[in-house]
PDB file of N, CA and C in Angstrom:
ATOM      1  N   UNK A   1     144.155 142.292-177.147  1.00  0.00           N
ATOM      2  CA  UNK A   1     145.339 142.277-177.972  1.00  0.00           C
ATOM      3  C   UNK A   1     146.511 142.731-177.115  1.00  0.00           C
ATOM      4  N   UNK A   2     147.420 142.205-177.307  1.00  0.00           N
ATOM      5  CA  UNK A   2     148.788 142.176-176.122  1.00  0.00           C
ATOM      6  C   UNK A   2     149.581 143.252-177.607  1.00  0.00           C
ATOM      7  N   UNK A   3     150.118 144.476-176.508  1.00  0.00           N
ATOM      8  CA  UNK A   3     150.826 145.461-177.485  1.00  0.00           C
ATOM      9  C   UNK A   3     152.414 145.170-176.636  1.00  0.00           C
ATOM     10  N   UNK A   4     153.334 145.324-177.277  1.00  0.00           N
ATOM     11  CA  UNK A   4     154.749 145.541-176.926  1.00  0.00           C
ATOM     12  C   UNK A   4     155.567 147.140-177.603  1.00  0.00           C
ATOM     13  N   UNK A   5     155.320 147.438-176.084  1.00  0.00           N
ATOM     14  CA  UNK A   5     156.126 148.820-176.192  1.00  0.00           C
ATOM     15  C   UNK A   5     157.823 148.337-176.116  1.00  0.00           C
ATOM     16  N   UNK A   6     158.447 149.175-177.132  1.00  0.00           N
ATOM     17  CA  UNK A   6     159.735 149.427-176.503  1.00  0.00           C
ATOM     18  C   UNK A   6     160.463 150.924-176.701  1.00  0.00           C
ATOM     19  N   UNK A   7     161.651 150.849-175.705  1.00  0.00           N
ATOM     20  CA  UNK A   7     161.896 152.278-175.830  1.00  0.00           C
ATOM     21  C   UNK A   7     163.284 152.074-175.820  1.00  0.00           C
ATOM     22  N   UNK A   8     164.258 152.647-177.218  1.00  0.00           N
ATOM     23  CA  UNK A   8     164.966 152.599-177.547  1.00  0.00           C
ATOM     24  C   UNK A   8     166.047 152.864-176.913  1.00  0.00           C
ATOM     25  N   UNK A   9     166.232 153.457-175.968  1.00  0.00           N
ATOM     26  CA  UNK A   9     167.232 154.417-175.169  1.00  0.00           C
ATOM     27  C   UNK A   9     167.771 153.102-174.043  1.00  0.00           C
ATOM     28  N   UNK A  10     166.541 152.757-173.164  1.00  0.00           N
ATOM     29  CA  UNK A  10     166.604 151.677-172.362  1.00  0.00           C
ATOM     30  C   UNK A  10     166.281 150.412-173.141  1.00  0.00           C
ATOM     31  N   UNK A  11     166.154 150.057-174.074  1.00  0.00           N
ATOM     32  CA  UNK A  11     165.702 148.782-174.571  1.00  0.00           C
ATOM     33  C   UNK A  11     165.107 147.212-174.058  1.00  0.00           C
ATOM     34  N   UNK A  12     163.725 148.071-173.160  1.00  0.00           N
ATOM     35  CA  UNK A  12     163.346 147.513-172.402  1.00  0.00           C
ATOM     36  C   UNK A  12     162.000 147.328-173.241  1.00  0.00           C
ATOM     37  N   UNK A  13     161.441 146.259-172.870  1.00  0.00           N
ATOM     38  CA  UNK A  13     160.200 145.808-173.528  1.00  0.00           C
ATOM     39  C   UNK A  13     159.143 145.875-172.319  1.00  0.00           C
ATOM     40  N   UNK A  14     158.164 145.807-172.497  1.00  0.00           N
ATOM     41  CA  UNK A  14     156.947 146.008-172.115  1.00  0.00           C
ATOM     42  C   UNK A  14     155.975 145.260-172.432  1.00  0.00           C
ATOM     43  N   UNK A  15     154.879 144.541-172.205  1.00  0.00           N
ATOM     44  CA  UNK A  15     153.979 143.824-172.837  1.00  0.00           C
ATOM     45  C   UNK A  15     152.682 143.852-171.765  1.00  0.00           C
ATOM     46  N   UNK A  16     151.786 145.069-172.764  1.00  0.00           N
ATOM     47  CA  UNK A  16     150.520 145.434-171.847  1.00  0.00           C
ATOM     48  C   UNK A  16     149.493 144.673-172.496  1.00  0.00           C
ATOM     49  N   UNK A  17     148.533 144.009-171.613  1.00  0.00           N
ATOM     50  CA  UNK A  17     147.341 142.960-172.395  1.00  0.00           C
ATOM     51  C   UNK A  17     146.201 143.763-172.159  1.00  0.00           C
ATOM     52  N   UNK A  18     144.862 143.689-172.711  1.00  0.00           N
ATOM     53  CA  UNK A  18     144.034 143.988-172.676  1.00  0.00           C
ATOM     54  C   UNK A  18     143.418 143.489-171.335  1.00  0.00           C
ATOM     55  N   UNK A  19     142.447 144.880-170.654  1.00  0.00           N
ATOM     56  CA  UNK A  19     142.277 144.075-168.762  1.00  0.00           C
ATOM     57  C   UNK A  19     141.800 142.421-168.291  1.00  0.00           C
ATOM     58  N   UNK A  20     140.735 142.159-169.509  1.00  0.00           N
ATOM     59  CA  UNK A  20     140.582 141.262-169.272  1.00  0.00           C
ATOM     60  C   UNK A  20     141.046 139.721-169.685  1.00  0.00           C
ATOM     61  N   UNK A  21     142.170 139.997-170.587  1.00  0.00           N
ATOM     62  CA  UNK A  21     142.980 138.601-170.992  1.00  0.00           C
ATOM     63  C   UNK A  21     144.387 138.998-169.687  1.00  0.00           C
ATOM     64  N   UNK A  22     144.224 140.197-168.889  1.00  0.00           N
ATOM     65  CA  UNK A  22     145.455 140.373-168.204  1.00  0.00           C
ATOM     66  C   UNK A  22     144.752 139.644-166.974  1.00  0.00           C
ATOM     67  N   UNK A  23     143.237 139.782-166.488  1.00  0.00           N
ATOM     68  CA  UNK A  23     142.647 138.721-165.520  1.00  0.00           C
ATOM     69  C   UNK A  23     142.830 137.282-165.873  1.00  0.00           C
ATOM     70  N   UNK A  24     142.539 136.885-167.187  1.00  0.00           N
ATOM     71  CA  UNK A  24     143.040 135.589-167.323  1.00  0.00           C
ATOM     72  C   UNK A  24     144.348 134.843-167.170  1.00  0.00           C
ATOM     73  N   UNK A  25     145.463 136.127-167.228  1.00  0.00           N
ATOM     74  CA  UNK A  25     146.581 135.435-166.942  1.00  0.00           C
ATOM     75  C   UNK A  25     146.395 135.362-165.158  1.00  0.00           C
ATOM     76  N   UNK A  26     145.774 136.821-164.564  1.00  0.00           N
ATOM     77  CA  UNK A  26     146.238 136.425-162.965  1.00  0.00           C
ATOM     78  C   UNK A  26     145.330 135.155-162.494  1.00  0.00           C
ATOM     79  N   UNK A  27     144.225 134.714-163.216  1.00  0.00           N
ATOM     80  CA  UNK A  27     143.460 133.659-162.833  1.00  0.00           C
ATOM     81  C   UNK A  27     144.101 132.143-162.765  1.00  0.00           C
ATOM     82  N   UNK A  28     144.958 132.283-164.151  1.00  0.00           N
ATOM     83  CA  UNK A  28     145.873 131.242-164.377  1.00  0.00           C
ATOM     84  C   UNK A  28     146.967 130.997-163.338  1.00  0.00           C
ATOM     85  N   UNK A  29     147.900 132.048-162.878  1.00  0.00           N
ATOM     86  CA  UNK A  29     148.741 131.972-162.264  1.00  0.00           C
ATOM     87  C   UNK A  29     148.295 131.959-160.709  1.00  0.00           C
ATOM     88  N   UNK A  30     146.877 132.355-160.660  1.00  0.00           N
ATOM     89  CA  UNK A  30     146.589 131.975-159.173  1.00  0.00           C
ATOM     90  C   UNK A  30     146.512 130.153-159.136  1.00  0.00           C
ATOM     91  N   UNK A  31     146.134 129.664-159.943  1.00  0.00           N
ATOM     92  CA  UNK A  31     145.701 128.264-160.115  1.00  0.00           C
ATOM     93  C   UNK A  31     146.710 127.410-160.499  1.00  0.00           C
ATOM     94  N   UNK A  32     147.898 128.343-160.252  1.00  0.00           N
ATOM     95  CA  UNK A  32     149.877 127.253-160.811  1.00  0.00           C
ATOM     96  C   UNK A  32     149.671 126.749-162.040  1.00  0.00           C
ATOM     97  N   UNK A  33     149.035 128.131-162.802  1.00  0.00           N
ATOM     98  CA  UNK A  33     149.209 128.154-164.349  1.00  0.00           C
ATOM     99  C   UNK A  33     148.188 127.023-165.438  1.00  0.00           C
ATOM    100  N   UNK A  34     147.731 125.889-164.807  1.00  0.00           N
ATOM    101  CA  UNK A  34     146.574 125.526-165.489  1.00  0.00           C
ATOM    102  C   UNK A  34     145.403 125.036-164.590  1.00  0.00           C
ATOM    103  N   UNK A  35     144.245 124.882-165.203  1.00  0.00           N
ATOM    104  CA  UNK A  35     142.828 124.785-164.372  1.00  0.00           C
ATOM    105  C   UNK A  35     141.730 124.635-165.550  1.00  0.00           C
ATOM    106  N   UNK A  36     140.621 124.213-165.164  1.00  0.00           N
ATOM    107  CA  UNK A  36     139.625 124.272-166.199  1.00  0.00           C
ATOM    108  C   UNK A  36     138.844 125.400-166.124  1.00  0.00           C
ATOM    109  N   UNK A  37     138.191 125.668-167.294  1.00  0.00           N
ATOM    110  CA  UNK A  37     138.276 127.345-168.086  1.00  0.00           C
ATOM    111  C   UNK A  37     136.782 127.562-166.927  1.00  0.00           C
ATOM    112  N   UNK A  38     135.936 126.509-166.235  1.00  0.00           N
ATOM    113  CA  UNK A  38     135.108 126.820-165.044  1.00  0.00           C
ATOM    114  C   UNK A  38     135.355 127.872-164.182  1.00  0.00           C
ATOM    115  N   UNK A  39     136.884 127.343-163.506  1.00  0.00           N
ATOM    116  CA  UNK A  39     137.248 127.556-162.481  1.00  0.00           C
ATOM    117  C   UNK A  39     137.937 129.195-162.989  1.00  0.00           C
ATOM    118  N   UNK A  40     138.322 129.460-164.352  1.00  0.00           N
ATOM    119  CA  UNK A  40     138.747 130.551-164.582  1.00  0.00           C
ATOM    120  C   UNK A  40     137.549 131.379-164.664  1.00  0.00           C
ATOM    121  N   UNK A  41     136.499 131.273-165.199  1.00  0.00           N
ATOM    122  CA  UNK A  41     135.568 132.082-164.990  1.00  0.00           C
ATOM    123  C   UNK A  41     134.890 132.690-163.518  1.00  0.00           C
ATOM    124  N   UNK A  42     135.085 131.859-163.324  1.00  0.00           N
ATOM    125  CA  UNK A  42     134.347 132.089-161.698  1.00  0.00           C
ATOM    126  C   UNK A  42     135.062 132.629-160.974  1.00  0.00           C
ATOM    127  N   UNK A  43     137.033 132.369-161.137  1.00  0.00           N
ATOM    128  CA  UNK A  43     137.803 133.584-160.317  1.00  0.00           C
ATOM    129  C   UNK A  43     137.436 135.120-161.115  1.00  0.00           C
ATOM    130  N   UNK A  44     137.442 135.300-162.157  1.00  0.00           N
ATOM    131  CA  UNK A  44     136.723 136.476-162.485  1.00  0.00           C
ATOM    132  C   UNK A  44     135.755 136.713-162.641  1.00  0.00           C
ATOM    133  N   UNK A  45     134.380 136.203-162.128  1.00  0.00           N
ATOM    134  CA  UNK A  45     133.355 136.584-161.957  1.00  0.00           C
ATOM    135  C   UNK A  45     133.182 136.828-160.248  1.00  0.00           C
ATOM    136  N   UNK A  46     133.997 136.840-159.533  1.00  0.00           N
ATOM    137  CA  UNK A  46     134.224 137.206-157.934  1.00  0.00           C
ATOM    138  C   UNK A  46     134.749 138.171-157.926  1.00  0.00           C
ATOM    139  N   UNK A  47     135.824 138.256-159.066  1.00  0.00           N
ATOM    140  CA  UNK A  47     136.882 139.562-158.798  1.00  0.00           C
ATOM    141  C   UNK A  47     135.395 140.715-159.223  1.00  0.00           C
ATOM    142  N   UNK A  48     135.098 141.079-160.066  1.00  0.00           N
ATOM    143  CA  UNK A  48     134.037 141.408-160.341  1.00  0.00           C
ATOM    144  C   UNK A  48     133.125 142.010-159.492  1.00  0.00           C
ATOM    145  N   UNK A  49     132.400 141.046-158.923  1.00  0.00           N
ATOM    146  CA  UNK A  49     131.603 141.108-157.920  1.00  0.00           C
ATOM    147  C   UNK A  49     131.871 141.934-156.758  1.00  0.00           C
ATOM    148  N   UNK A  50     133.083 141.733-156.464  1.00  0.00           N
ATOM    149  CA  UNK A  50     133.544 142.119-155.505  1.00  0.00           C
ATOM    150  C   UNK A  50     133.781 143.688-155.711  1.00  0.00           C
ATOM    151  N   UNK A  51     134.112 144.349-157.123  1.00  0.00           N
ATOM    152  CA  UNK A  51     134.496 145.765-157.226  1.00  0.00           C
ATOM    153  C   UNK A  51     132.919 145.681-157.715  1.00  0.00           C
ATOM    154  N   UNK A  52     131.980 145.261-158.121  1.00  0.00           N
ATOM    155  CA  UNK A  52     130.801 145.896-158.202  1.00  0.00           C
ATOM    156  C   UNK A  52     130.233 146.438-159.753  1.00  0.00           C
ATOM    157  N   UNK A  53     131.463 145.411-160.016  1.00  0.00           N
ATOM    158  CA  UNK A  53     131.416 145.353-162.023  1.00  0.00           C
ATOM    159  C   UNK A  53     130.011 144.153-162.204  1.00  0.00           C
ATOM    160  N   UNK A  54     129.458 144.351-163.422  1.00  0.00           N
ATOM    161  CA  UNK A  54     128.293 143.594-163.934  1.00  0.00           C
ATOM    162  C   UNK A  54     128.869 141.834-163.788  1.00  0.00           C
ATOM    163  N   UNK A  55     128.502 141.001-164.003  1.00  0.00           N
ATOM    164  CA  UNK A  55     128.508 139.954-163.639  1.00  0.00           C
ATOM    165  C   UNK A  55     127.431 138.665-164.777  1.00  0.00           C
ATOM    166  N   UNK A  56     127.605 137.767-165.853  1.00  0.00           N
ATOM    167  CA  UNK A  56     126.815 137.448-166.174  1.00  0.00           C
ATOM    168  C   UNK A  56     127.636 136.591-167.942  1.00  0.00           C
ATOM    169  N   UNK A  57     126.143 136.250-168.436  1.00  0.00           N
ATOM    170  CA  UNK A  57     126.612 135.393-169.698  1.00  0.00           C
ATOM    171  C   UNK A  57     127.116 136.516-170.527  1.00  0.00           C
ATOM    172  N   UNK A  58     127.367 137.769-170.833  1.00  0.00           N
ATOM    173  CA  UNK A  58     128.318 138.392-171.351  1.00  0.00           C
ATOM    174  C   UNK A  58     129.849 138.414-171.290  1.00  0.00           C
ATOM    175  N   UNK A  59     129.799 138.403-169.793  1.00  0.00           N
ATOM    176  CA  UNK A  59     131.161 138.343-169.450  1.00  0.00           C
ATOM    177  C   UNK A  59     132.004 136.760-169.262  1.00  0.00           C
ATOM    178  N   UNK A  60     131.130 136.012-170.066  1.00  0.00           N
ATOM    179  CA  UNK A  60     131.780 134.467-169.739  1.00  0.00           C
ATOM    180  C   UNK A  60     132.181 134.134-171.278  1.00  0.00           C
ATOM    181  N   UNK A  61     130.887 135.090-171.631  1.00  0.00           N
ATOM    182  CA  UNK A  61     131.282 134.941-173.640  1.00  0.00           C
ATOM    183  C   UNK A  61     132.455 135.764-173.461  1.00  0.00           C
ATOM    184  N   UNK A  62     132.932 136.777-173.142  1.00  0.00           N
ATOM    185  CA  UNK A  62     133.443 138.137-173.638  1.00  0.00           C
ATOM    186  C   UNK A  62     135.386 136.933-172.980  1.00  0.00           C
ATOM    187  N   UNK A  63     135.449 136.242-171.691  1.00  0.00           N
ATOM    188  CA  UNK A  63     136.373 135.593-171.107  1.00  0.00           C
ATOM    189  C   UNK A  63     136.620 134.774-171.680  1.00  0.00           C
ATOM    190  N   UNK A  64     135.634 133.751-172.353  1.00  0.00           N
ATOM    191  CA  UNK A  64     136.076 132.822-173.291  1.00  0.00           C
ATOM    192  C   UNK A  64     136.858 133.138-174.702  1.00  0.00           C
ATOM    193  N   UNK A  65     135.969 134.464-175.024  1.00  0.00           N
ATOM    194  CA  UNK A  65     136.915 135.092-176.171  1.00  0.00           C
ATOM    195  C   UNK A  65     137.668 135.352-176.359  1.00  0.00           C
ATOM    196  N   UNK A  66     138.222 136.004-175.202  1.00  0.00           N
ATOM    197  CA  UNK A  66     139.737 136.611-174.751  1.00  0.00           C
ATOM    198  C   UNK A  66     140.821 135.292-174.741  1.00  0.00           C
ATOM    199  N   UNK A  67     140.418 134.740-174.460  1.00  0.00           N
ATOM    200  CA  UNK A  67     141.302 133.312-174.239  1.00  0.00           C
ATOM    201  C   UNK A  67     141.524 132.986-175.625  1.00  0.00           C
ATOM    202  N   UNK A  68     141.004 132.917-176.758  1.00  0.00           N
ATOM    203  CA  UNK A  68     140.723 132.333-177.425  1.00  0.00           C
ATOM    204  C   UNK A  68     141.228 133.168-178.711  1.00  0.00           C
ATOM    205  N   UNK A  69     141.419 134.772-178.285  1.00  0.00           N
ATOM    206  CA  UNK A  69     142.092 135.510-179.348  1.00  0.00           C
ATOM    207  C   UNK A  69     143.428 135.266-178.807  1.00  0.00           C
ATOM    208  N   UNK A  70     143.994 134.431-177.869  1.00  0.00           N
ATOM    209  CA  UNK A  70     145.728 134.929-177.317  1.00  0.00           C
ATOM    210  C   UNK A  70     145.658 133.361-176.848  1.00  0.00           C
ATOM    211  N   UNK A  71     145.293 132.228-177.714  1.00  0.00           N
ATOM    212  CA  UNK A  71     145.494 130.752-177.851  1.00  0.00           C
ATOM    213  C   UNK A  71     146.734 130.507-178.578  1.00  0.00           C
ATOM    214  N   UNK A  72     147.658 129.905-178.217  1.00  0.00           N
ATOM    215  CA  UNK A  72     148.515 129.457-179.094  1.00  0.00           C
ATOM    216  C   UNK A  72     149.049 128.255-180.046  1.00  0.00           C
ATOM    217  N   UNK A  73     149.505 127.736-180.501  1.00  0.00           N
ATOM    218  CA  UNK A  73     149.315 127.043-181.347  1.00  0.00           C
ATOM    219  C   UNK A  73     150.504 125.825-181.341  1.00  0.00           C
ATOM    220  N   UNK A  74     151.538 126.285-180.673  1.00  0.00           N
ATOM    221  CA  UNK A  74     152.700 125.326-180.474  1.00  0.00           C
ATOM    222  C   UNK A  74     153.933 126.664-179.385  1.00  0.00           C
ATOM    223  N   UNK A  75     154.872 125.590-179.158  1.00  0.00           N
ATOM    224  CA  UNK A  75     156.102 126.061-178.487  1.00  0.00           C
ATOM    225  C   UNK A  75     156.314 127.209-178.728  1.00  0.00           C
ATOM    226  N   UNK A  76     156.686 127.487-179.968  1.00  0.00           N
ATOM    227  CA  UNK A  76     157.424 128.464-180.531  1.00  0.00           C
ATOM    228  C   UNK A  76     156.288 129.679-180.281  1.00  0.00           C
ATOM    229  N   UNK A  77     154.720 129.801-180.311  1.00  0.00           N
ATOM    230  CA  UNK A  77     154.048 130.882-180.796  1.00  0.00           C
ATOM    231  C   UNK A  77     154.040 131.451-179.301  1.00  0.00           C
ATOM    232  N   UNK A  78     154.325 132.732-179.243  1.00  0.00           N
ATOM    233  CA  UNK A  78     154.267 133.748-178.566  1.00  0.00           C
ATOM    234  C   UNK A  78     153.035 134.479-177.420  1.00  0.00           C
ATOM    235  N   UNK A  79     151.873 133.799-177.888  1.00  0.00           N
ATOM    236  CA  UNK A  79     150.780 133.830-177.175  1.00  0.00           C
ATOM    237  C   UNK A  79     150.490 133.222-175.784  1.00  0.00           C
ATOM    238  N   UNK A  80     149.820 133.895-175.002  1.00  0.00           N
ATOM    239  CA  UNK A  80     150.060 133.257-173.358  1.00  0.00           C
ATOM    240  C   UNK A  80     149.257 132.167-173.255  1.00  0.00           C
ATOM    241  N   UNK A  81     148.076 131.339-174.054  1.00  0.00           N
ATOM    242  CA  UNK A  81     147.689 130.504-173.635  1.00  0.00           C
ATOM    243  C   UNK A  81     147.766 129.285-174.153  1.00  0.00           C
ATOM    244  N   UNK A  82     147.693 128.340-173.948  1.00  0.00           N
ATOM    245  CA  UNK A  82     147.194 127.057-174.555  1.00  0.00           C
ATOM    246  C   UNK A  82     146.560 126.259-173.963  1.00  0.00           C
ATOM    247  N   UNK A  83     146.126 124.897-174.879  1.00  0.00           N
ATOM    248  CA  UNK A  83     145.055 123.848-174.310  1.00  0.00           C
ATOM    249  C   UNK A  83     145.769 122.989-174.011  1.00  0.00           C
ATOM    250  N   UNK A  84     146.139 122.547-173.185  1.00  0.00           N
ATOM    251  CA  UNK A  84     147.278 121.444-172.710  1.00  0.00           C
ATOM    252  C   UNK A  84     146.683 119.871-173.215  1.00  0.00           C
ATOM    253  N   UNK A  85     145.512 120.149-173.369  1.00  0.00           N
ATOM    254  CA  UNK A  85     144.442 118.450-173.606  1.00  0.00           C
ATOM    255  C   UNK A  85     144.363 118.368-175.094  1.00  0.00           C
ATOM    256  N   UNK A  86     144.603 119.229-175.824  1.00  0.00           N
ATOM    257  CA  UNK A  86     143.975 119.600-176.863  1.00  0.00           C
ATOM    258  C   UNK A  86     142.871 120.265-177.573  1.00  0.00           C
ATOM    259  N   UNK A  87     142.640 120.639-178.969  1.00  0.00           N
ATOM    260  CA  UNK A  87     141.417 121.168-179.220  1.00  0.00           C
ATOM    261  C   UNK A  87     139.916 120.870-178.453  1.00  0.00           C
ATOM    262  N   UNK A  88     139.049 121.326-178.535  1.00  0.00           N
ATOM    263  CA  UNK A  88     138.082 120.906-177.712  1.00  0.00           C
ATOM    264  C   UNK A  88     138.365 120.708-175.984  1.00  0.00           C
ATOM    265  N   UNK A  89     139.522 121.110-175.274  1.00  0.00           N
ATOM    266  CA  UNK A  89     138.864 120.674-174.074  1.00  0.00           C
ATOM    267  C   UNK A  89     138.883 122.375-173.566  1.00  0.00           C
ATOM    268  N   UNK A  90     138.395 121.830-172.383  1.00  0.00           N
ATOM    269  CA  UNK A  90     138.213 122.961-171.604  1.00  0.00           C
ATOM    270  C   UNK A  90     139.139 123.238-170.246  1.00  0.00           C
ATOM    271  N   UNK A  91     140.241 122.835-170.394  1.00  0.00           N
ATOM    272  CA  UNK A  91     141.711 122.771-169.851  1.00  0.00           C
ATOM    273  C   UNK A  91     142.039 123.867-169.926  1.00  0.00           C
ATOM    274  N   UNK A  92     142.447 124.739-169.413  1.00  0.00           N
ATOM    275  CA  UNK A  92     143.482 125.947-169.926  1.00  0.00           C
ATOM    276  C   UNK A  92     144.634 126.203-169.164  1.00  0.00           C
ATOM    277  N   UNK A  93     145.465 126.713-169.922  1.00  0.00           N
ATOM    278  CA  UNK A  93     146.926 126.583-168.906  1.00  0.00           C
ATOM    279  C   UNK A  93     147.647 127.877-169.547  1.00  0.00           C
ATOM    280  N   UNK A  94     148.651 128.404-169.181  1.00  0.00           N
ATOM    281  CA  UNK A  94     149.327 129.327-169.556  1.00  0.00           C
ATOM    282  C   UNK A  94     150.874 129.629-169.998  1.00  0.00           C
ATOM    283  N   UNK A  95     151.175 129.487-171.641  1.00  0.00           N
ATOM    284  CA  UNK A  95     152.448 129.287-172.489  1.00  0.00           C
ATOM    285  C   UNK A  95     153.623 129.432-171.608  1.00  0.00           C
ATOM    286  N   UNK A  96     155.013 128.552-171.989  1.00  0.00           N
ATOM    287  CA  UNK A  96     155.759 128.693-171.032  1.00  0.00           C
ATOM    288  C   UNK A  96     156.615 130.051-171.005  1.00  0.00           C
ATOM    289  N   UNK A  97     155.792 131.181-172.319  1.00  0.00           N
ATOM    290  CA  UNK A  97     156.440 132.288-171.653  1.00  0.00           C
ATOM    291  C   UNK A  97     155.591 132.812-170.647  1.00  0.00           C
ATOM    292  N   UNK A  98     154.256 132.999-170.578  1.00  0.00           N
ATOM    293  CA  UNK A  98     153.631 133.515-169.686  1.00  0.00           C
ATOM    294  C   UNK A  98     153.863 133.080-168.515  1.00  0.00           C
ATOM    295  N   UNK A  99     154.325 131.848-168.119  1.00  0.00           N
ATOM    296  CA  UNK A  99     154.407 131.314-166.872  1.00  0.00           C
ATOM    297  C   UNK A  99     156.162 132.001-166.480  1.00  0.00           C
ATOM    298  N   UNK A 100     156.636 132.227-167.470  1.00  0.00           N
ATOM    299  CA  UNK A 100     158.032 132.689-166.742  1.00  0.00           C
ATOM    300  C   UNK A 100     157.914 134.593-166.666  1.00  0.00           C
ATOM    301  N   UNK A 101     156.783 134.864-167.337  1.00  0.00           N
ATOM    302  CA  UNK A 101     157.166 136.595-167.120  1.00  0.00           C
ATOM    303  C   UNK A 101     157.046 137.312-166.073  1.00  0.00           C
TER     304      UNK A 101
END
């Protein structure tokens, strides 16, 4: 769940994601913002690996989920991801606010 802090004084916003929909955005933006949801798994199942975190069909359910609670639905919705192919594919790309933040 993506929270937005703000602080009144500076009226600066903030927008902290949960770690692992915040890997899905750096997965996205390593890949110039869209790629198939394969290729997103597997950049975070290296990142992973590499710090010595568990590795496996939990964490592909748990990545797919994440994607899938912060899917968006059109232009206007606020959420960082969408399916650029449509329902059903396995395309993923990242909303044109996420790609500009």
């Amino acid at each position: 769940m993506a929270l937005k802090l703000v602080r009144p004084e500076e009226e600066a916003v903030v927008t902290v994601l949960e770690p692992l929909t915040a890997e899905i955005v750096e997965a996205l933006r390593y890949f110039r913002g869209v790629c198939h949801r394969k290729q997103v798994i597997e950049f975070i199942e290296a990142a992973h690996r590499r710090a010595g975190r568990p590795v496996g069909e939990t964490l592909t359910a748990a990545i797919v989920a994440a994607f899938e609670r912060h899917l968006g639905t059109g232009a206007s919705d606020p959420r960082p991801f969408r399916l650029p192919f449509g329902p059903g594919s396995h395309r993923w790309a990242l909303s044109e606010t996420a790609v500009g933040a």
